[in-house]
PDB file of N, CA and C in Angstrom:
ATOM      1  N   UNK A   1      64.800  36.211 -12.401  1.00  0.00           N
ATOM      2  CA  UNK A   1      64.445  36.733 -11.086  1.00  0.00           C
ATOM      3  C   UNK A   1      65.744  37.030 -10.327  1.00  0.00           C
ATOM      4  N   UNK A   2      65.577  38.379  -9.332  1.00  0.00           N
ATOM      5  CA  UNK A   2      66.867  38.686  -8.772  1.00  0.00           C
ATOM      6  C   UNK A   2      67.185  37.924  -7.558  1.00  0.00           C
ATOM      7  N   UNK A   3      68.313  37.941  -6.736  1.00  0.00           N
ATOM      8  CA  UNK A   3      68.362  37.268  -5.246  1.00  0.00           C
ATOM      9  C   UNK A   3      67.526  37.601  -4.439  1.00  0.00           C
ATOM     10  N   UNK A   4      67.242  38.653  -4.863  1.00  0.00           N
ATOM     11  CA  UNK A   4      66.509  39.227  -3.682  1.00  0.00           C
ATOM     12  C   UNK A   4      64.775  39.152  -3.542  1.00  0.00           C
ATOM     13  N   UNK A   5      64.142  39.027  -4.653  1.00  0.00           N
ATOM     14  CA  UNK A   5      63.410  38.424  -5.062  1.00  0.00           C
ATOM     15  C   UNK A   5      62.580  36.861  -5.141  1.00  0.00           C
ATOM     16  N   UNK A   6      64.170  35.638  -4.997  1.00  0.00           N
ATOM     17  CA  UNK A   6      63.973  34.623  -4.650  1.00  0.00           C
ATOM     18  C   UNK A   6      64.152  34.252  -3.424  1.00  0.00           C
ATOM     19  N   UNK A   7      64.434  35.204  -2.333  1.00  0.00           N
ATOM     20  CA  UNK A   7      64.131  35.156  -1.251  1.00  0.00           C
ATOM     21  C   UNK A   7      63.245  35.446  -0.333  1.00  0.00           C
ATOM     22  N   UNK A   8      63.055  36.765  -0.634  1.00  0.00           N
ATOM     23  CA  UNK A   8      61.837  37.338  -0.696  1.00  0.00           C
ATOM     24  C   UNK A   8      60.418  36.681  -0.554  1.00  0.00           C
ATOM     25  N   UNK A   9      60.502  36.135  -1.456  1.00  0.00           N
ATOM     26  CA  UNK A   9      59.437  35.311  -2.357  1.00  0.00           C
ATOM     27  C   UNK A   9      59.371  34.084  -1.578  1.00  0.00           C
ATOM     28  N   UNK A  10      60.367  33.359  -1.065  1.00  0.00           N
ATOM     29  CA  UNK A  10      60.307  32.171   0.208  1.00  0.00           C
ATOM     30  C   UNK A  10      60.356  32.573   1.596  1.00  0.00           C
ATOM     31  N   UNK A  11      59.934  34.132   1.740  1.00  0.00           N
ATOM     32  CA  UNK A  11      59.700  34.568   3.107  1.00  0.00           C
ATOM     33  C   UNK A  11      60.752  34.879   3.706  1.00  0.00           C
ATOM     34  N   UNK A  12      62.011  35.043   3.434  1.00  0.00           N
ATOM     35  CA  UNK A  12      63.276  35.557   3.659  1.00  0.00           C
ATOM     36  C   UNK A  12      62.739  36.973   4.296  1.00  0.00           C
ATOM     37  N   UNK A  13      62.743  37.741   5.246  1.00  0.00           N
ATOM     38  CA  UNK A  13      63.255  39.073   5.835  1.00  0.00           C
ATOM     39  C   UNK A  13      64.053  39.693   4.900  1.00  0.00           C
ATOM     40  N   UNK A  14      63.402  40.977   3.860  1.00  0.00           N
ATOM     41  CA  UNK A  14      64.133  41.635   2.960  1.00  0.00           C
ATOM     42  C   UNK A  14      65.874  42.308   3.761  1.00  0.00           C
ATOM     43  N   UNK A  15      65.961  42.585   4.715  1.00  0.00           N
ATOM     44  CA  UNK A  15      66.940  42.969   5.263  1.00  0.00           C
ATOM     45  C   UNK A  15      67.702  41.702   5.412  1.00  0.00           C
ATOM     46  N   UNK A  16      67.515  40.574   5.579  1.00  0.00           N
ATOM     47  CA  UNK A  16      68.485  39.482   6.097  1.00  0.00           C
ATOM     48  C   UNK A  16      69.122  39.018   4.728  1.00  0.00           C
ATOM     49  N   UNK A  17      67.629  39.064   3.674  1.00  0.00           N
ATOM     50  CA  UNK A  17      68.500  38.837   2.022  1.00  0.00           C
ATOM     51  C   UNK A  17      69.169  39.566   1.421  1.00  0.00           C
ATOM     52  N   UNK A  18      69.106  41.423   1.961  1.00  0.00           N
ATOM     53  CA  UNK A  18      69.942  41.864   1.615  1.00  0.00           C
ATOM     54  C   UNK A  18      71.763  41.513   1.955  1.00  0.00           C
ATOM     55  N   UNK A  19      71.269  41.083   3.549  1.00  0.00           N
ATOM     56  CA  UNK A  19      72.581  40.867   3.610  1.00  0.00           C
ATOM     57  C   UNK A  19      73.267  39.860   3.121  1.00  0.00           C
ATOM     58  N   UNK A  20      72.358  38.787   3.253  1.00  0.00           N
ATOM     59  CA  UNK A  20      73.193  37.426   2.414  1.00  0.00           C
ATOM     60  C   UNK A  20      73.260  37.501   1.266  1.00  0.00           C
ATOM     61  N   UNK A  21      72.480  38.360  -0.123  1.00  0.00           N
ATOM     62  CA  UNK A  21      73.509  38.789  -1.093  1.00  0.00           C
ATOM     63  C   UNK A  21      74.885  39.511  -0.874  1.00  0.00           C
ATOM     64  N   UNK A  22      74.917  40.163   0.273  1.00  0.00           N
ATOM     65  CA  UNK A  22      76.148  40.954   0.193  1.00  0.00           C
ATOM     66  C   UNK A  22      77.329  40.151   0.444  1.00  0.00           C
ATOM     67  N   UNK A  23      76.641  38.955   1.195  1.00  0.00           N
ATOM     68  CA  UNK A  23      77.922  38.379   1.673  1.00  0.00           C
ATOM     69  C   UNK A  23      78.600  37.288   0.238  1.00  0.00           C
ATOM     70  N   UNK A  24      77.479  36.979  -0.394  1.00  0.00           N
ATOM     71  CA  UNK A  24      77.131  36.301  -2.091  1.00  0.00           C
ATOM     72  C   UNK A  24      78.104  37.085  -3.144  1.00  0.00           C
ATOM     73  N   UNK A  25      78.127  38.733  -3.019  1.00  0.00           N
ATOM     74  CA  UNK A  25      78.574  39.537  -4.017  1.00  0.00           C
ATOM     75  C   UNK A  25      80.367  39.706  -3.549  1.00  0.00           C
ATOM     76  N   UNK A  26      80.013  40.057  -2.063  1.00  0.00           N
ATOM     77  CA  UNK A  26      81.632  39.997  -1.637  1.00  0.00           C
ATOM     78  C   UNK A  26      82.405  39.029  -1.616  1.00  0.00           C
ATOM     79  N   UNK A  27      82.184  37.686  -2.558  1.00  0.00           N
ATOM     80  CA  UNK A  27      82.886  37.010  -2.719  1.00  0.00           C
ATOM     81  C   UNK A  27      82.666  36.118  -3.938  1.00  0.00           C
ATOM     82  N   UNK A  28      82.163  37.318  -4.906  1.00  0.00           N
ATOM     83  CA  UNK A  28      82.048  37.237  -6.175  1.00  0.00           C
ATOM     84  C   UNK A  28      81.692  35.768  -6.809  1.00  0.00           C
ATOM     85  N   UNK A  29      80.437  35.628  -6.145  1.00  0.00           N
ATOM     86  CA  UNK A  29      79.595  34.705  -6.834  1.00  0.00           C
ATOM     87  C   UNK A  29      77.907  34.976  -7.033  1.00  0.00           C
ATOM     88  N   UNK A  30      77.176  34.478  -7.844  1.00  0.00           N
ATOM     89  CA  UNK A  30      76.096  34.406  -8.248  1.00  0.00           C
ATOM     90  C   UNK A  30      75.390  33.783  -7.463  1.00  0.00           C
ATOM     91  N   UNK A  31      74.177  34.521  -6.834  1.00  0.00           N
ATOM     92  CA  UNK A  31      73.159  33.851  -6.611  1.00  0.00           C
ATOM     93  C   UNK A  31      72.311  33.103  -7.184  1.00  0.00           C
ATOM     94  N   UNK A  32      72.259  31.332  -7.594  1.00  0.00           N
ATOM     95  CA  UNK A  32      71.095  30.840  -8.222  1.00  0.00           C
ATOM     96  C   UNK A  32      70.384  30.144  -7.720  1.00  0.00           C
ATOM     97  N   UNK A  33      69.174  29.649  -8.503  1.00  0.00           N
ATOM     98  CA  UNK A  33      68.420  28.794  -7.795  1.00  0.00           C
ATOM     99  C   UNK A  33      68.736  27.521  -7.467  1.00  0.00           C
ATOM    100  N   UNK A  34      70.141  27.074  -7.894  1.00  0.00           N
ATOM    101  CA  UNK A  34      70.442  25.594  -7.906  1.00  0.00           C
ATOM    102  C   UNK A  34      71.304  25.491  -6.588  1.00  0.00           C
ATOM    103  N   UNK A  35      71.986  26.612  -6.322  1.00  0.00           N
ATOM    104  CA  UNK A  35      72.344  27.040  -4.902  1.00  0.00           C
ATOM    105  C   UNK A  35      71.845  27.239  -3.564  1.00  0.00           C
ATOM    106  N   UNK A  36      70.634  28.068  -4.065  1.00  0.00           N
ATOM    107  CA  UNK A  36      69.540  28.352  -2.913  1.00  0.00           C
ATOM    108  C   UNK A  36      69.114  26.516  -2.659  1.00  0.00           C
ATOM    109  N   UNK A  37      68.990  26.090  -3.966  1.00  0.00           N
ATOM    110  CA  UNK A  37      68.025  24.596  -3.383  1.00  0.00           C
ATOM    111  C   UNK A  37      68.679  23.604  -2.495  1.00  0.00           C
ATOM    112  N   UNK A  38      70.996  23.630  -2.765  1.00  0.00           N
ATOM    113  CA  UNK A  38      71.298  22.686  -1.874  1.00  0.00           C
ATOM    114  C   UNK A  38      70.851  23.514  -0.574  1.00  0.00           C
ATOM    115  N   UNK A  39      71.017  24.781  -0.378  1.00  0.00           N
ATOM    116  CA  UNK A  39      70.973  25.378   0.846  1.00  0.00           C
ATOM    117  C   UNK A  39      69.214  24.860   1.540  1.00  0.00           C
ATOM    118  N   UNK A  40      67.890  24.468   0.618  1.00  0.00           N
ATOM    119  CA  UNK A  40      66.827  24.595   1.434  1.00  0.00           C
ATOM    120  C   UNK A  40      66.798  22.707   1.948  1.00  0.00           C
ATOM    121  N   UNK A  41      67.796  21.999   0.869  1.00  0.00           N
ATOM    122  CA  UNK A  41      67.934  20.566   1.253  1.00  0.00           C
ATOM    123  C   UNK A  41      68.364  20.305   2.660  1.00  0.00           C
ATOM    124  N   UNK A  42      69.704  21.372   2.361  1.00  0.00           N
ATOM    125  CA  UNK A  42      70.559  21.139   3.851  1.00  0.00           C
ATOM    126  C   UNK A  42      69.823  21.755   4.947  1.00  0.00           C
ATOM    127  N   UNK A  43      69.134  22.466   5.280  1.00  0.00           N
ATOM    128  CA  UNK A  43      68.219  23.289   6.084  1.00  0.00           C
ATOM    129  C   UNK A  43      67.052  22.344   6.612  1.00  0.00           C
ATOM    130  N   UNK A  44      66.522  21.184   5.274  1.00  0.00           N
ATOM    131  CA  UNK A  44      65.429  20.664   5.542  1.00  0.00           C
ATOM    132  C   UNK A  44      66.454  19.554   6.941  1.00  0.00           C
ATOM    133  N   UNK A  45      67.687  18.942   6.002  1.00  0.00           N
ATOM    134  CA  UNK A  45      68.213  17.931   6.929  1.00  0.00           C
ATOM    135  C   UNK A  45      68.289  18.609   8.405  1.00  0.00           C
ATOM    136  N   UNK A  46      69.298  19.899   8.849  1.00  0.00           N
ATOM    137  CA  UNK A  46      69.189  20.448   9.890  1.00  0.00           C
ATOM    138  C   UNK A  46      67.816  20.373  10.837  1.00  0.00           C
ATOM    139  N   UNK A  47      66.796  20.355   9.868  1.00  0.00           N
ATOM    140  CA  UNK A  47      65.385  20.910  11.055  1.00  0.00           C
ATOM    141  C   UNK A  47      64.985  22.522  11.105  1.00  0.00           C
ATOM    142  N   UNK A  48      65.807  22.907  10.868  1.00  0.00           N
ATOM    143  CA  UNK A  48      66.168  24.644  10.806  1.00  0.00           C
ATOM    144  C   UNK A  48      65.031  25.332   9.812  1.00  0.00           C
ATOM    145  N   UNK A  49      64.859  26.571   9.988  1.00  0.00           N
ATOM    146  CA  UNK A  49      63.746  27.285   9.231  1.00  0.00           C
ATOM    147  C   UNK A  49      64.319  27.745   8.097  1.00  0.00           C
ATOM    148  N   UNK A  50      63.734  28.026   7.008  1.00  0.00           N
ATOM    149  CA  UNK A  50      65.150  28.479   5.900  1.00  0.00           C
ATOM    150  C   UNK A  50      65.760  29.949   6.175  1.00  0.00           C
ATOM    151  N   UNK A  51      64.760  30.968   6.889  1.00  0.00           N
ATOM    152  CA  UNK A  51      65.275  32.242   7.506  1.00  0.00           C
ATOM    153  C   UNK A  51      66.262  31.409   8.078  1.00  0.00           C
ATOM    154  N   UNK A  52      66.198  31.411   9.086  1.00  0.00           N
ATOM    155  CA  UNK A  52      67.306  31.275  10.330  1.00  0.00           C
ATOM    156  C   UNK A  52      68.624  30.702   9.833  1.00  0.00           C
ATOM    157  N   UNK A  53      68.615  29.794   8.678  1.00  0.00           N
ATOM    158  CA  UNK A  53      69.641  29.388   7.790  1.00  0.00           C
ATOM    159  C   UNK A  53      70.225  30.565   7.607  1.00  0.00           C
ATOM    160  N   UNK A  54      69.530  31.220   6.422  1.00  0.00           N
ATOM    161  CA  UNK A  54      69.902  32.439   5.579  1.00  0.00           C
ATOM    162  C   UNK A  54      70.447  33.310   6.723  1.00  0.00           C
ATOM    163  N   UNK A  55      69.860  33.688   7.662  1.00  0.00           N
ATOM    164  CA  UNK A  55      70.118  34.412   8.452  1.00  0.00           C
ATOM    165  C   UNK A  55      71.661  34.212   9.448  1.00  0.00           C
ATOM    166  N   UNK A  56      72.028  33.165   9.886  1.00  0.00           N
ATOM    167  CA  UNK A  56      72.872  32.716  10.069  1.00  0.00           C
ATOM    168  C   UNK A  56      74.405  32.638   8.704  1.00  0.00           C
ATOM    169  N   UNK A  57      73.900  32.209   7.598  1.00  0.00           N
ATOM    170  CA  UNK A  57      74.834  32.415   6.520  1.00  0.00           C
ATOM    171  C   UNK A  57      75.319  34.010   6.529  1.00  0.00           C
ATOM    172  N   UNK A  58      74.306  34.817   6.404  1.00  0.00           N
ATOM    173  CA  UNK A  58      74.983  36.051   6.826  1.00  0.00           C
ATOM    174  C   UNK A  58      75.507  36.535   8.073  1.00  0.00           C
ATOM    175  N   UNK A  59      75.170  36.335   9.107  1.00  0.00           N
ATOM    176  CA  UNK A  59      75.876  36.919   9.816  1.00  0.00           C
ATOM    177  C   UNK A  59      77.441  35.768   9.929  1.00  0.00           C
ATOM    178  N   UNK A  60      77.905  34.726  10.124  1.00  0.00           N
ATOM    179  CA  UNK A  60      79.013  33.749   9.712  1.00  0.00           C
ATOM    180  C   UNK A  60      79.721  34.288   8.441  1.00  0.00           C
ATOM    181  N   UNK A  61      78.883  35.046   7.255  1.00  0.00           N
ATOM    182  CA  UNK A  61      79.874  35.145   5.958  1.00  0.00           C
ATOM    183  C   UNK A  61      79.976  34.306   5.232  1.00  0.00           C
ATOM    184  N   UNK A  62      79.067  33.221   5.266  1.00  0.00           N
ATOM    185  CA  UNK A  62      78.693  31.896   4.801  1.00  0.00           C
ATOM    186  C   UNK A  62      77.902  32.158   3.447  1.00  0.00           C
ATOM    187  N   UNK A  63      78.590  31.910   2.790  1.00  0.00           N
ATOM    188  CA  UNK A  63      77.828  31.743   1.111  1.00  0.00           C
ATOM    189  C   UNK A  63      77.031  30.764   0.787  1.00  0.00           C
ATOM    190  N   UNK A  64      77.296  29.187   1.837  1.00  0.00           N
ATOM    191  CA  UNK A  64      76.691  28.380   1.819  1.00  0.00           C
ATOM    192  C   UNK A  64      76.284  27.612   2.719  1.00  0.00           C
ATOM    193  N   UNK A  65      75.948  26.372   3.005  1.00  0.00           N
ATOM    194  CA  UNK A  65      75.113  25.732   4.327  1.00  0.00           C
ATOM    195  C   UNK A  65      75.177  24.071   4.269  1.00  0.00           C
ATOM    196  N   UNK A  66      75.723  23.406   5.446  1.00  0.00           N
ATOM    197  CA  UNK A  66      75.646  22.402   5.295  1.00  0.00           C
ATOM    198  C   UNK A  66      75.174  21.737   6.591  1.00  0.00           C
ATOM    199  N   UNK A  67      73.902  20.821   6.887  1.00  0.00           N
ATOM    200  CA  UNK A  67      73.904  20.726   7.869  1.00  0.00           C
ATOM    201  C   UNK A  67      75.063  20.175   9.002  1.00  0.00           C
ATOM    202  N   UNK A  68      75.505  18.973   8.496  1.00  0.00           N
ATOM    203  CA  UNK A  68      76.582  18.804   9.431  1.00  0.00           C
ATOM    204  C   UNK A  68      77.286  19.963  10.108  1.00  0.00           C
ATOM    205  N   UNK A  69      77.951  21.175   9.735  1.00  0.00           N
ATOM    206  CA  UNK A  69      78.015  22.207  10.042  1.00  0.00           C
ATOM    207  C   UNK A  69      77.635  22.580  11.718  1.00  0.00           C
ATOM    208  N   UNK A  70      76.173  22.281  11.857  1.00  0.00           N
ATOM    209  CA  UNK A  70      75.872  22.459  13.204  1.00  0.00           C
ATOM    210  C   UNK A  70      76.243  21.414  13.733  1.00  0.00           C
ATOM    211  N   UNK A  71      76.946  20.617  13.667  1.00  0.00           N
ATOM    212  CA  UNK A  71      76.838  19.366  14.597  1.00  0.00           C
ATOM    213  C   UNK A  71      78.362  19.633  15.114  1.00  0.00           C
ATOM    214  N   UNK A  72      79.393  19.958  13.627  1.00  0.00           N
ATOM    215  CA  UNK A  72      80.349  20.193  14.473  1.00  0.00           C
ATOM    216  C   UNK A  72      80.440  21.538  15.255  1.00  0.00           C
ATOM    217  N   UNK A  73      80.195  22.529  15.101  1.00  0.00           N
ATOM    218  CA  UNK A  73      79.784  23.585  15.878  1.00  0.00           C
ATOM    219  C   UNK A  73      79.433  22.823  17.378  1.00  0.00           C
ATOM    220  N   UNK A  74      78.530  22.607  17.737  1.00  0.00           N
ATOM    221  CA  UNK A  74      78.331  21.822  19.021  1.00  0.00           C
ATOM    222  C   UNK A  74      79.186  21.121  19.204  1.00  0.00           C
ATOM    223  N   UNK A  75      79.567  19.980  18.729  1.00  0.00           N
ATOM    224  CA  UNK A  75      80.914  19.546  19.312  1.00  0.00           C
ATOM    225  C   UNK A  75      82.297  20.231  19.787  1.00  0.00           C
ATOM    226  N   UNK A  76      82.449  21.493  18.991  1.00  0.00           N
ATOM    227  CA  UNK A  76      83.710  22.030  19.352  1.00  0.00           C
ATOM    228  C   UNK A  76      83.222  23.093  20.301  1.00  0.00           C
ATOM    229  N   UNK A  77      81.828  23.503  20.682  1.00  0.00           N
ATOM    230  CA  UNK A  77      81.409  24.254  21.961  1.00  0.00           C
ATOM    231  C   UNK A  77      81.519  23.263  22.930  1.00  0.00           C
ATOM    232  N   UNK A  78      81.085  21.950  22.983  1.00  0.00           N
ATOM    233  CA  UNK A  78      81.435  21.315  24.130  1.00  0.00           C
ATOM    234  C   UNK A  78      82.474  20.672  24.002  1.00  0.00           C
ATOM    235  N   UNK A  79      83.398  20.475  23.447  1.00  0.00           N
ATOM    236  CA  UNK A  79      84.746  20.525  23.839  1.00  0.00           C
ATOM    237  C   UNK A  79      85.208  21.674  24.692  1.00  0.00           C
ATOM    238  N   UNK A  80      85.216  22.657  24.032  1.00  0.00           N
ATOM    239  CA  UNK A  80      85.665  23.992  24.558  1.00  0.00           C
ATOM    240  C   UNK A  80      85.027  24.296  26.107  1.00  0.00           C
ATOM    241  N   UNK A  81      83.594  23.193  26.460  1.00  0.00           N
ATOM    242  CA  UNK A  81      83.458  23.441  27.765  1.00  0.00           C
ATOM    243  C   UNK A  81      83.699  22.593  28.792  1.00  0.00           C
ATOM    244  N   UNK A  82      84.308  21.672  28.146  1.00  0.00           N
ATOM    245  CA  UNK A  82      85.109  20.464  29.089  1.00  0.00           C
ATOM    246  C   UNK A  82      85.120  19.156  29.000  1.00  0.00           C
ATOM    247  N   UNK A  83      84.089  18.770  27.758  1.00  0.00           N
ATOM    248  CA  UNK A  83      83.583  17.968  27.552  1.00  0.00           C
ATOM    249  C   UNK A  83      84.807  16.959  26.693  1.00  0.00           C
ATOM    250  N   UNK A  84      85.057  15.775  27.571  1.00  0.00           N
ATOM    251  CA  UNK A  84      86.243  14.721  26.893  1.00  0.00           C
ATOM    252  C   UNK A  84      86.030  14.107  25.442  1.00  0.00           C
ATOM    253  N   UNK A  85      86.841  14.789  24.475  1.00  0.00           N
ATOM    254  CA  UNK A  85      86.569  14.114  23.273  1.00  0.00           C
ATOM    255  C   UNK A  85      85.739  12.837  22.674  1.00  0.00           C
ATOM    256  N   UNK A  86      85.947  11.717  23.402  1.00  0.00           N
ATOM    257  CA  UNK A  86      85.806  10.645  23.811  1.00  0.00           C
ATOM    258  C   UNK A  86      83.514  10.643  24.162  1.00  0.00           C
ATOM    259  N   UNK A  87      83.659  11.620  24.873  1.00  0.00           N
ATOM    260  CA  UNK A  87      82.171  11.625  25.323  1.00  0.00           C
ATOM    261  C   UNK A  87      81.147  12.881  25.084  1.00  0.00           C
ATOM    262  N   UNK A  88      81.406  13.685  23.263  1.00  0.00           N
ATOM    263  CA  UNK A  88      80.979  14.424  22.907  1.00  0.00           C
ATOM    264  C   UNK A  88      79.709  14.411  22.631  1.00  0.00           C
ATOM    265  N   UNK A  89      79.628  13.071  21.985  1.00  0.00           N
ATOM    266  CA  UNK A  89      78.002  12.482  21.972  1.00  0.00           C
ATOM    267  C   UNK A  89      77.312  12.460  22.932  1.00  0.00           C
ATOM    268  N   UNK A  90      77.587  12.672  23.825  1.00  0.00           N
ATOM    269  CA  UNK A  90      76.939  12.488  25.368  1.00  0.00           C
ATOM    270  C   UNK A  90      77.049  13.788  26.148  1.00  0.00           C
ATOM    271  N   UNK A  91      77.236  14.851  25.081  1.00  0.00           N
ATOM    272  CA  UNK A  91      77.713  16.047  25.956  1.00  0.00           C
ATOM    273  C   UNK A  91      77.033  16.792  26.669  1.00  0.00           C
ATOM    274  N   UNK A  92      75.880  16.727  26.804  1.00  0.00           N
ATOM    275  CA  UNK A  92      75.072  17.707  27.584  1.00  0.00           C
ATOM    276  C   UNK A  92      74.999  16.578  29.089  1.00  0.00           C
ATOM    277  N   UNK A  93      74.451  15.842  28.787  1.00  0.00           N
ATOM    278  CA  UNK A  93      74.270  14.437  29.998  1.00  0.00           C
ATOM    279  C   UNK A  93      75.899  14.470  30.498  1.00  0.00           C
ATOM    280  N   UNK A  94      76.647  14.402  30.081  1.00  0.00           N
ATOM    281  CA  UNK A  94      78.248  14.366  30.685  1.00  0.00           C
ATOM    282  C   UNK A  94      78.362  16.241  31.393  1.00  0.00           C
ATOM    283  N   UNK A  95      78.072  17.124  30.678  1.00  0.00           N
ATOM    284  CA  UNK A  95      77.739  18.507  31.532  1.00  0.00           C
ATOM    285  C   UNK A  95      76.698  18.503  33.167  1.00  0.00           C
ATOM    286  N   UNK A  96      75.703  17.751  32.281  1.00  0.00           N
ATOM    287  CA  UNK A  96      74.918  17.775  33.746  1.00  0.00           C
ATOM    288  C   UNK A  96      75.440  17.634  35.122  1.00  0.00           C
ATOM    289  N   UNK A  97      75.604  15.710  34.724  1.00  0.00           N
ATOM    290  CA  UNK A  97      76.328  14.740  35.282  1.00  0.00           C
ATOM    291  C   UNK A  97      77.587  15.740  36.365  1.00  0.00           C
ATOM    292  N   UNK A  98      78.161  16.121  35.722  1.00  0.00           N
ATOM    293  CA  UNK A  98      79.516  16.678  36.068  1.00  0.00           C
ATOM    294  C   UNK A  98      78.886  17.913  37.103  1.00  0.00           C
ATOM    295  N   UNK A  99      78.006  18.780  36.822  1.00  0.00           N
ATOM    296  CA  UNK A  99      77.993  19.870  37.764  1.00  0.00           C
ATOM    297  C   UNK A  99      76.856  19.438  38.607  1.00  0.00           C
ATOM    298  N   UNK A 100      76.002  18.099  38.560  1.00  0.00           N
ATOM    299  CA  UNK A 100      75.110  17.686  39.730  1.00  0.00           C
ATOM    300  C   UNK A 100      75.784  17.971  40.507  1.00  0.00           C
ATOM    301  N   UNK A 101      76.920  17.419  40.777  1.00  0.00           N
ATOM    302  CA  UNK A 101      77.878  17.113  42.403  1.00  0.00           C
ATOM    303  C   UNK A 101      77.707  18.333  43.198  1.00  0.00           C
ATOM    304  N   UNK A 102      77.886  19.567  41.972  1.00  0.00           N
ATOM    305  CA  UNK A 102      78.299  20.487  42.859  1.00  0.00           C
ATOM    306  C   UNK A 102      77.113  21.653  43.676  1.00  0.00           C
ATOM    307  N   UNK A 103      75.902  20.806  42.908  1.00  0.00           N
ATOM    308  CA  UNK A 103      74.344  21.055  43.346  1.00  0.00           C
ATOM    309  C   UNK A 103      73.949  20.638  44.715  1.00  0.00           C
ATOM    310  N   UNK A 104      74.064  21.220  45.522  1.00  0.00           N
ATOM    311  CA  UNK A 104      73.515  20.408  47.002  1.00  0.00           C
ATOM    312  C   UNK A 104      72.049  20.622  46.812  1.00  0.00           C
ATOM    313  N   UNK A 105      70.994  19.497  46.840  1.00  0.00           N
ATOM    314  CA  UNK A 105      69.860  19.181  46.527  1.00  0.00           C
ATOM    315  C   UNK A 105      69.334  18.979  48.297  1.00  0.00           C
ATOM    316  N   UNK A 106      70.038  18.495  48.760  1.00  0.00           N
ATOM    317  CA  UNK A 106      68.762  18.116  50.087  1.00  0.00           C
ATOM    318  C   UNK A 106      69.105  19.627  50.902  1.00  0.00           C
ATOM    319  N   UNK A 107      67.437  19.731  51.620  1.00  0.00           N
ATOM    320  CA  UNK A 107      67.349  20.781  51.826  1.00  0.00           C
ATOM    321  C   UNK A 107      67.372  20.859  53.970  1.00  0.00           C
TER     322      UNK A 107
END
């Protein structure tokens, strides 16, 4: 069976598998099924849909998928938005926190 086919076939968007073979071929590797499966493991760990995986692998250039992946992604977005190394785990509640002040609430 082709890539495109075993995607296909798991509900992949023929246009999104086209592209994630392309991104598969432009860096001269084989699409198999033993590949696709760490990718639907790591997807299951994420929570993520297996499109939106796939879909994401292509547009990134990503041949492959790991969930951790998103976690550091979020961490280095909230770093990048101010968020103290130290209190990354806490980063949205430390965002809040931080721009309540500048919320005048009583009316």
């Amino acid at each position: 069976m082709d890539g495109l086919a075993l995607l296909t076939d798991k509900g992949i968007d023929e246009q999104v598998a086209k592209d994630f073979i392309a991104v598969w071929k432009s860096q001269k590797a084989p699409l198999t099924m033993t590949a696709l499966g760490r990718i639907e493991r790591e997807t299951n760990k994420a929570g993520w849909t297996f499109e939106d995986v796939i879909r994401l692998c292509a547009e990134k250039g990503w041949r492959g998928f790991e969930a951790k992946w998103l976690q550091e992604d979020r961490n280095q977005s909230l770093r990048a938005a101010g968020v103290p190394a130290g209190l990354v785990g806490y980063g949205v509640i430390y965002l809040i926190a931080k721009n309540a002040r500048k919320i005048n609430l009583s009316h």
